[in-house]
C-alpha atoms as a PDB file:
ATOM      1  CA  UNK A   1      33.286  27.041  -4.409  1.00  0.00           C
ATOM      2  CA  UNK A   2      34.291  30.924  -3.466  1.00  0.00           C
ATOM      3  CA  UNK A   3      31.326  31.912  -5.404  1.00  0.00           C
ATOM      4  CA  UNK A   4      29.092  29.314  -3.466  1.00  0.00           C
ATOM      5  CA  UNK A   5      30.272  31.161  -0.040  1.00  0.00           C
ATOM      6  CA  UNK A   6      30.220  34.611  -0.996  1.00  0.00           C
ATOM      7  CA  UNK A   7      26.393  34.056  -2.366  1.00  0.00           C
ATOM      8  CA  UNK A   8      25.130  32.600   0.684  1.00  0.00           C
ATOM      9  CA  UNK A   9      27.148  34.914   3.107  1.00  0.00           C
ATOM     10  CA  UNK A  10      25.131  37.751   1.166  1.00  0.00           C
ATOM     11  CA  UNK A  11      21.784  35.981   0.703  1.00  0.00           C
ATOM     12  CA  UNK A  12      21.990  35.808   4.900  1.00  0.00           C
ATOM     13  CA  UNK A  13      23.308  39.145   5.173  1.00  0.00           C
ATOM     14  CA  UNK A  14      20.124  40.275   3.480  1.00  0.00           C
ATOM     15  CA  UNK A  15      17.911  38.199   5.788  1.00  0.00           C
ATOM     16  CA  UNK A  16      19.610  39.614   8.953  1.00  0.00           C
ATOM     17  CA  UNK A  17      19.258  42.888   7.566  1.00  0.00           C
ATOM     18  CA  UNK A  18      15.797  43.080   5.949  1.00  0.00           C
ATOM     19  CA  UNK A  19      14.036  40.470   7.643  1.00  0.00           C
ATOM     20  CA  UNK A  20      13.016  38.940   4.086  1.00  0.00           C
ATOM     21  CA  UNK A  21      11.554  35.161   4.318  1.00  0.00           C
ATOM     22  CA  UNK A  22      14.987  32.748   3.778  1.00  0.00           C
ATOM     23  CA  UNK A  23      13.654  31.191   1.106  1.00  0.00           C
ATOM     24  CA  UNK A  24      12.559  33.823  -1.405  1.00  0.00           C
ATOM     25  CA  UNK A  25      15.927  35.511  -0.543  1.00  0.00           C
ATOM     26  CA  UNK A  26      18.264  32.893  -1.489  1.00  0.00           C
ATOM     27  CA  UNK A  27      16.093  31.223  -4.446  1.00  0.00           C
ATOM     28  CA  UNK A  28      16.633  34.939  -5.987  1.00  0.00           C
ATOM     29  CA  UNK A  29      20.212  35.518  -5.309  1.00  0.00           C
ATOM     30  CA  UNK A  30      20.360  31.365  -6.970  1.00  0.00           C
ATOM     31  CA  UNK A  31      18.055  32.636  -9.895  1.00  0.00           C
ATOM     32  CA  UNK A  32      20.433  36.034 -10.406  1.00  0.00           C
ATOM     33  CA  UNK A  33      23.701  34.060 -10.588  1.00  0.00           C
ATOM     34  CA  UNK A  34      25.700  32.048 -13.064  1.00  0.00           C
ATOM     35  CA  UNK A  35      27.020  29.491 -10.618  1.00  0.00           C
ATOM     36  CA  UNK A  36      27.292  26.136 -11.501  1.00  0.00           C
ATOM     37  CA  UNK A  37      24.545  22.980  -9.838  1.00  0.00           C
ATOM     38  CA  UNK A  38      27.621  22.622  -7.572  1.00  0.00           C
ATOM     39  CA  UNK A  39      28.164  26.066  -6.152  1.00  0.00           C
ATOM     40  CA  UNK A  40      24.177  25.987  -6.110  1.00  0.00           C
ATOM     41  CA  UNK A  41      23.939  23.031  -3.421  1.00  0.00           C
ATOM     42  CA  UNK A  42      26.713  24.393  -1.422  1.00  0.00           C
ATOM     43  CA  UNK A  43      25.366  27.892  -1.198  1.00  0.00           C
ATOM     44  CA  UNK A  44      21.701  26.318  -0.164  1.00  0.00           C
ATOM     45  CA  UNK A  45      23.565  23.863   2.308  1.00  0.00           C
ATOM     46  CA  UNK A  46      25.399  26.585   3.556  1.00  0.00           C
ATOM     47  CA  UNK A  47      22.635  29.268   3.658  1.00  0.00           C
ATOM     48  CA  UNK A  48      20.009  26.910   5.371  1.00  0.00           C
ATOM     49  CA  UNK A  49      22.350  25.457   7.686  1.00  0.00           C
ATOM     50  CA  UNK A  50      23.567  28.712   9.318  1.00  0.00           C
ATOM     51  CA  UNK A  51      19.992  29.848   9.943  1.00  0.00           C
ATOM     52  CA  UNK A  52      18.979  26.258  11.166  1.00  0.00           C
ATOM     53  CA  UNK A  53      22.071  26.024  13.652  1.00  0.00           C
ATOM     54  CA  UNK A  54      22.736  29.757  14.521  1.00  0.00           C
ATOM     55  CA  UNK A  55      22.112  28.917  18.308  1.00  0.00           C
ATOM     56  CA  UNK A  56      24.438  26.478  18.094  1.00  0.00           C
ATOM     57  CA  UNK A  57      27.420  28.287  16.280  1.00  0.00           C
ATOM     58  CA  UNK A  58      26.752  31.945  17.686  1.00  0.00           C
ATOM     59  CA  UNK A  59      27.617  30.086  21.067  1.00  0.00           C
ATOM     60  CA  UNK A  60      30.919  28.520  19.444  1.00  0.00           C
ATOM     61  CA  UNK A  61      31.698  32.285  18.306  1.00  0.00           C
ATOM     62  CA  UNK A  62      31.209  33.956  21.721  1.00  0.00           C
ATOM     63  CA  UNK A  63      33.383  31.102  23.769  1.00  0.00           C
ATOM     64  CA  UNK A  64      36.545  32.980  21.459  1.00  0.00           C
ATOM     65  CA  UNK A  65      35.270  36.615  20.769  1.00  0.00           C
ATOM     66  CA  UNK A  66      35.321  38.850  23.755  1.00  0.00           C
ATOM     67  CA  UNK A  67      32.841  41.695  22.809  1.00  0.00           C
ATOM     68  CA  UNK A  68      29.122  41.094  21.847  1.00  0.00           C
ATOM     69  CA  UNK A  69      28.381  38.800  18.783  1.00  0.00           C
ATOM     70  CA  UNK A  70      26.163  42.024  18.082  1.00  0.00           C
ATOM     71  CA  UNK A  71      29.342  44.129  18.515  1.00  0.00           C
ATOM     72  CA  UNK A  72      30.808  42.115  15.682  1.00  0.00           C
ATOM     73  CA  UNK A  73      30.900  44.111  11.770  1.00  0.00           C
ATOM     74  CA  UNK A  74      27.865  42.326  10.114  1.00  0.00           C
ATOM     75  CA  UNK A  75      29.518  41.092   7.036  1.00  0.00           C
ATOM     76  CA  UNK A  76      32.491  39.156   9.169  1.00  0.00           C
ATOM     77  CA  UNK A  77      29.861  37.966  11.712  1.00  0.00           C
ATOM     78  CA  UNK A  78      28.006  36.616   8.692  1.00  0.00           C
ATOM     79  CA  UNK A  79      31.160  34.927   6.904  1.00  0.00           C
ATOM     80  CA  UNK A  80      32.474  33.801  10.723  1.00  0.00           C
ATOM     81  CA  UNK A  81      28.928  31.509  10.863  1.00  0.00           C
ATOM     82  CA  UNK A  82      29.399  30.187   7.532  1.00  0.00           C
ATOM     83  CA  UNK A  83      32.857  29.381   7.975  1.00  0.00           C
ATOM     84  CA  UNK A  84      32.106  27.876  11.675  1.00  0.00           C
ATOM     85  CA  UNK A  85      28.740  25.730  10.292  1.00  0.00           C
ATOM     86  CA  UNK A  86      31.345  24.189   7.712  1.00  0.00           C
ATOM     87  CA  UNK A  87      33.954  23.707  10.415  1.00  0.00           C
ATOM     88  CA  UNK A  88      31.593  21.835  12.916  1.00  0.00           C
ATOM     89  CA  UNK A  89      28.787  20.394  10.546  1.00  0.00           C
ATOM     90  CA  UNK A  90      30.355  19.736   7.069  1.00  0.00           C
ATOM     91  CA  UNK A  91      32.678  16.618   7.549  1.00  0.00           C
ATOM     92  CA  UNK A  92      33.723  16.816   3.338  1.00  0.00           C
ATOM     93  CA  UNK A  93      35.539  20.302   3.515  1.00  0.00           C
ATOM     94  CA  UNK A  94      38.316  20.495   5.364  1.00  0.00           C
ATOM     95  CA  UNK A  95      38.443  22.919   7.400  1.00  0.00           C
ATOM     96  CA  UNK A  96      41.872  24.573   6.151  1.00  0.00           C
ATOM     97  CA  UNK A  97      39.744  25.584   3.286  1.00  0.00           C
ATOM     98  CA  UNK A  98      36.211  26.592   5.256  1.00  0.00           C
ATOM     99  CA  UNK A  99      39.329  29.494   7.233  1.00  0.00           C
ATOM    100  CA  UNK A 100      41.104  30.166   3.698  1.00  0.00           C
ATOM    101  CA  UNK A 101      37.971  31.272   2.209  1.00  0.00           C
ATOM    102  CA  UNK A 102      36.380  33.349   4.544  1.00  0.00           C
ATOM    103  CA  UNK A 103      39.832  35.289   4.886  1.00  0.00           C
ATOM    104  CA  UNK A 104      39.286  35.852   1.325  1.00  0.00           C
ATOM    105  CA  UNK A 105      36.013  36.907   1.423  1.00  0.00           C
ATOM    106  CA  UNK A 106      36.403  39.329   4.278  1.00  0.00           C
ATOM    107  CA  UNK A 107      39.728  40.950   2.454  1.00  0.00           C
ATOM    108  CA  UNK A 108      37.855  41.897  -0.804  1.00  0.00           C
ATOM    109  CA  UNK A 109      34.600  43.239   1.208  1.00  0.00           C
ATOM    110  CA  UNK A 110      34.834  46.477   2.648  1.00  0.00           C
ATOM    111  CA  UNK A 111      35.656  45.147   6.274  1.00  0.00           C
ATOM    112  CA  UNK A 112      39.077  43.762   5.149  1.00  0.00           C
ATOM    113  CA  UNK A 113      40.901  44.941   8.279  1.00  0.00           C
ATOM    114  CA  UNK A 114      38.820  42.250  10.097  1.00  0.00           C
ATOM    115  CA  UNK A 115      40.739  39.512   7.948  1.00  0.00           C
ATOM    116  CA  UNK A 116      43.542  38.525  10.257  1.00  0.00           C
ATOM    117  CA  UNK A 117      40.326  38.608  13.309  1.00  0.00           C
ATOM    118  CA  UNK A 118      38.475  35.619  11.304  1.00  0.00           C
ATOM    119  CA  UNK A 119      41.775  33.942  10.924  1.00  0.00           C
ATOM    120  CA  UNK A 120      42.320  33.772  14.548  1.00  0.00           C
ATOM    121  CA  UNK A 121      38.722  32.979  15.711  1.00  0.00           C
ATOM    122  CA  UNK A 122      38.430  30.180  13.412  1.00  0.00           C
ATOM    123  CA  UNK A 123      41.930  28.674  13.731  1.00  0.00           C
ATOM    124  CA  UNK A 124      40.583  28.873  17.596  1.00  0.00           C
ATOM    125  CA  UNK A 125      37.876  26.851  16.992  1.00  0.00           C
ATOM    126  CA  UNK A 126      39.500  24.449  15.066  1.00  0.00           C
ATOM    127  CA  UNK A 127      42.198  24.098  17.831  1.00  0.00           C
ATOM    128  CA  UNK A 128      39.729  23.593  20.848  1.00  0.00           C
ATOM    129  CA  UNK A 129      37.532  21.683  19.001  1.00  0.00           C
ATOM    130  CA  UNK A 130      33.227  22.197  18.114  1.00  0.00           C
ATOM    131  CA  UNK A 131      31.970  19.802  20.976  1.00  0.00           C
ATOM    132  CA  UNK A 132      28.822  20.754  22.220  1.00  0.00           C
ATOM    133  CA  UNK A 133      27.774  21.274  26.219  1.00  0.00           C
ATOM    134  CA  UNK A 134      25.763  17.888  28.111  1.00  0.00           C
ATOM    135  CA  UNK A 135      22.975  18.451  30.162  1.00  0.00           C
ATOM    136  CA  UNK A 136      19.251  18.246  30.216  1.00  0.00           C
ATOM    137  CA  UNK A 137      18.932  21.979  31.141  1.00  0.00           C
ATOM    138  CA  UNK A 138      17.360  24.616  29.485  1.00  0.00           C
ATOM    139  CA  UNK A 139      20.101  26.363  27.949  1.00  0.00           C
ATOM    140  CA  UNK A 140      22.328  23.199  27.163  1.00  0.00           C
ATOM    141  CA  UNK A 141      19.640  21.912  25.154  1.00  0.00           C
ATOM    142  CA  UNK A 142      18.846  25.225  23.842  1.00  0.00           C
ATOM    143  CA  UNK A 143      22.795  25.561  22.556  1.00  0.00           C
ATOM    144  CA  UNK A 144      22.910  21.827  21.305  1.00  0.00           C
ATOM    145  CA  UNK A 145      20.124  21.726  19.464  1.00  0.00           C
ATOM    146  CA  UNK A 146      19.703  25.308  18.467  1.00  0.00           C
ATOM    147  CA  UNK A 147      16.234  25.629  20.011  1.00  0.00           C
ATOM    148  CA  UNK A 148      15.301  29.162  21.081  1.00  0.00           C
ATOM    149  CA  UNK A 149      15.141  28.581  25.299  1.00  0.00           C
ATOM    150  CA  UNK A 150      10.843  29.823  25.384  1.00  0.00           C
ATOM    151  CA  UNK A 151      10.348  26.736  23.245  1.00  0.00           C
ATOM    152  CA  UNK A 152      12.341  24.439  24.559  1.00  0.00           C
ATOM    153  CA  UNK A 153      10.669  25.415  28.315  1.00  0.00           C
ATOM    154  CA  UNK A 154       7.319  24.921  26.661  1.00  0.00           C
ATOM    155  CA  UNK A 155       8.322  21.339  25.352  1.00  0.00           C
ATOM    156  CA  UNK A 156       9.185  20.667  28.627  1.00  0.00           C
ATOM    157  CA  UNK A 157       6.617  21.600  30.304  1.00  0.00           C
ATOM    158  CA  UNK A 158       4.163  20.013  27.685  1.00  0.00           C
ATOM    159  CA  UNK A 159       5.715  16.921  27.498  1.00  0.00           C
ATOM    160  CA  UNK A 160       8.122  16.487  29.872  1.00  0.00           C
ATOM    161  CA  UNK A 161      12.211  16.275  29.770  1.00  0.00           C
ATOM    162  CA  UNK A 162      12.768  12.767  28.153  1.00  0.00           C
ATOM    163  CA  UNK A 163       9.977  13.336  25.280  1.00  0.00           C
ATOM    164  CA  UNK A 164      10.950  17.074  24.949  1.00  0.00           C
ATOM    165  CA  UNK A 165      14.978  15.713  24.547  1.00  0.00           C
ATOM    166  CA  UNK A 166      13.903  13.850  21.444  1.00  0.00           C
ATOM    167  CA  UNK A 167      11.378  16.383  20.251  1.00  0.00           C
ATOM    168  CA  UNK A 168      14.594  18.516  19.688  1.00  0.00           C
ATOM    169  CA  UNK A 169      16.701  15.839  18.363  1.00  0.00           C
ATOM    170  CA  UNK A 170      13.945  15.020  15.748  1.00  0.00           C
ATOM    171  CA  UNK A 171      13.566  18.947  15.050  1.00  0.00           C
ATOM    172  CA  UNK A 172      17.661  18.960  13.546  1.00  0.00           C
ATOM    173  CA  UNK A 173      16.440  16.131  11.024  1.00  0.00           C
ATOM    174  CA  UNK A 174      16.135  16.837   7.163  1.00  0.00           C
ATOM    175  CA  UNK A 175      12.635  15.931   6.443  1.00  0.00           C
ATOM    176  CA  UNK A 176      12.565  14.081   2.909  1.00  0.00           C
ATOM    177  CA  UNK A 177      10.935  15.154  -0.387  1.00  0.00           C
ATOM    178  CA  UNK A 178       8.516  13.290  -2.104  1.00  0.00           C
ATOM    179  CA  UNK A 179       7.853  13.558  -5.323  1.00  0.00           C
ATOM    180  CA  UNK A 180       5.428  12.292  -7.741  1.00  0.00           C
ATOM    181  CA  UNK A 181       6.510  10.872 -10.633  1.00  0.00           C
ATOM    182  CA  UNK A 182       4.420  12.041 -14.515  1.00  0.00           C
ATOM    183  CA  UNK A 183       3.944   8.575 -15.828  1.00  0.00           C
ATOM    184  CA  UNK A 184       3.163  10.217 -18.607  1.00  0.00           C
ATOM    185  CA  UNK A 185       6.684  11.739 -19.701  1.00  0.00           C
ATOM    186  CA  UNK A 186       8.714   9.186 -18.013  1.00  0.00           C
ATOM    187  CA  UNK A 187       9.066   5.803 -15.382  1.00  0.00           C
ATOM    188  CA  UNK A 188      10.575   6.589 -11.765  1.00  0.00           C
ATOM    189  CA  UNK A 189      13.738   4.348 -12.497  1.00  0.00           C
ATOM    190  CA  UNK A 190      13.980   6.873 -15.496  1.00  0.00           C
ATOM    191  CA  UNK A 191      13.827   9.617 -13.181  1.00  0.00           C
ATOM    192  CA  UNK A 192      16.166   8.116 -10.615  1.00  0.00           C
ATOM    193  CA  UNK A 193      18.436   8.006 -13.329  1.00  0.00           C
ATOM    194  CA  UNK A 194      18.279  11.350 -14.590  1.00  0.00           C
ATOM    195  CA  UNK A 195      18.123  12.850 -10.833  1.00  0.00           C
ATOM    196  CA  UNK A 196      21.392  10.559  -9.819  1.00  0.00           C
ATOM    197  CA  UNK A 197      22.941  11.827 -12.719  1.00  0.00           C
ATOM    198  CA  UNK A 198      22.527  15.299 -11.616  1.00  0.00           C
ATOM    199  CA  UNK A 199      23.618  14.077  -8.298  1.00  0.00           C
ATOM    200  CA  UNK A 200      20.877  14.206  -6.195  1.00  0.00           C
ATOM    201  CA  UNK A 201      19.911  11.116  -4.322  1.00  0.00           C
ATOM    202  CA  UNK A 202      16.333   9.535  -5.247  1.00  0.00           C
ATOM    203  CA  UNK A 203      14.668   6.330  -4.097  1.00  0.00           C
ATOM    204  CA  UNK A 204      11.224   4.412  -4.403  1.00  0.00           C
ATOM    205  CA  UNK A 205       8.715   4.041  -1.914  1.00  0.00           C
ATOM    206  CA  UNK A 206       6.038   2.094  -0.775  1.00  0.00           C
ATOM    207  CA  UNK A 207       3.569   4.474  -2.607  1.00  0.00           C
ATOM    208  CA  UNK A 208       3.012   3.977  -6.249  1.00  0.00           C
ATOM    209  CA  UNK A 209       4.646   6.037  -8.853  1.00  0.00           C
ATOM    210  CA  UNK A 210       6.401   8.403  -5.748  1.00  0.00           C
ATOM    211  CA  UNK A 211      10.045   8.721  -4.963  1.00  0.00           C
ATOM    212  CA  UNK A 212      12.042  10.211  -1.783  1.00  0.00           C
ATOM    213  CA  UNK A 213      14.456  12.966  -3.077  1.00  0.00           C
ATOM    214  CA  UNK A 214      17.146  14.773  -0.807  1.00  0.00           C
ATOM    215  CA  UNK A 215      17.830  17.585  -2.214  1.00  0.00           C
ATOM    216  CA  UNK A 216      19.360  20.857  -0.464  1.00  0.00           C
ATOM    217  CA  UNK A 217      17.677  24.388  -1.285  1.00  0.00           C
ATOM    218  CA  UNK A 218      14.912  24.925  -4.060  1.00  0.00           C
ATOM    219  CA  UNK A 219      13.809  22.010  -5.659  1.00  0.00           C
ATOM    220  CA  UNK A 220      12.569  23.805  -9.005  1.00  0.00           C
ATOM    221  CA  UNK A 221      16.504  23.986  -9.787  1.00  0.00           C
ATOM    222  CA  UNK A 222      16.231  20.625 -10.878  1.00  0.00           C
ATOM    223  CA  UNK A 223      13.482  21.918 -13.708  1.00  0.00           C
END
């Protein structure tokens, strides 16, 4: 799973740095490695989940680092939101091993002397917990739901606080894939088969020949 981190700490390295679109920047760091379909779905989970909750978990961050997040060497600020997003949204990894492996990764990068700085932020985290501020304001919401604050004023204002509350709540939700199944080649409880197999979820639905797929990352892995 090392190789899972230190692939999506890089892919998001290079989007911080270059401004490339996420997903052409992590489906070529996938398509340039030899990691296996587990280290795959981590590294996407991981990759899309830091960008999708970087409000969130640059405020966790800045509650136990004193300077600017901006302040912070890129590489351990990078490895820092991975390691946090698996701390406070990733229930199976324990969170002994989300610390131990971005120690590692920052000791064989060129910004080991930050190593024993990660340790101590994360272990703080871990200690005072990841819960998230209450409130209906602008900036609680903003933090909570990781919701730039110009958008979540507009939804506000457009729709008022109640509606605009759920709007956000929706907005965290994995939207599912549907796919349509070749009749031709195979049946869908063929393909559920095969898909479960390579564990990744798949169920029917109401629409003929279709099936709901959740699947983290690029789908054409699965090819």
């Amino acid at each position: 799973m090392a190789d899972a981190r230190k692939l999506a700490a890089a892919a998001l390295l290079r989007v911080e740095a270059d401004g490339g679109y996420s997903n052409i920047v992590l489906n070529s760091a996938l398509n340039t490695s030899e990691i296996s379909h587990a280290d795959r779905a981590l590294a996407s989970a991981l990759f899309y989940g830091v960008l999708d909750r970087r409000i969130t978990i640059d405020w966790l961050l800045s509650k136990h680092i004193k300077t600017p997040l901006k302040k912070v060497a890129p590489y351990t600020l990078t490895v820092l939101r991975c390691a946090v997003y698996q701390i406070a949204f990733m229930e199976k990894i324990p969170e002994s091993a989300a610390v131990n492996e971005a120690v590692k990764l920052i000791k064989a990068s060129g910004e080991r002397r930050n190593a024993a700085f990660v340790n101590a932020v994360l272990r703080n985290i871990i200690r005072t917990g990841t819960d998230l501020p209450y409130g209906n304001d602008v900036r609680t919401l903003s933090v909570r739901y990781s919701c730039p604050e110009w958008i979540v004023k507009s939804f506000i204002n457009d729709y008022g606080e109640e509606n605009a509350v759920e709007l956000l709540s929706q907005s965290l939700k994995t939207p599912p894939v549907t796919v349509r199944v070749n009749t031709v080649r195979t049946t869908p409880e063929r393909l559920i088969k095969i898909l479960e197999e390579n564990n990744v979820k798949a169920a029917g639905t109401e629409t003929e020949n279709a099936l709901t797929i959740s699947i983290t990352g690029d789908i054409t892995a699965l090819l």
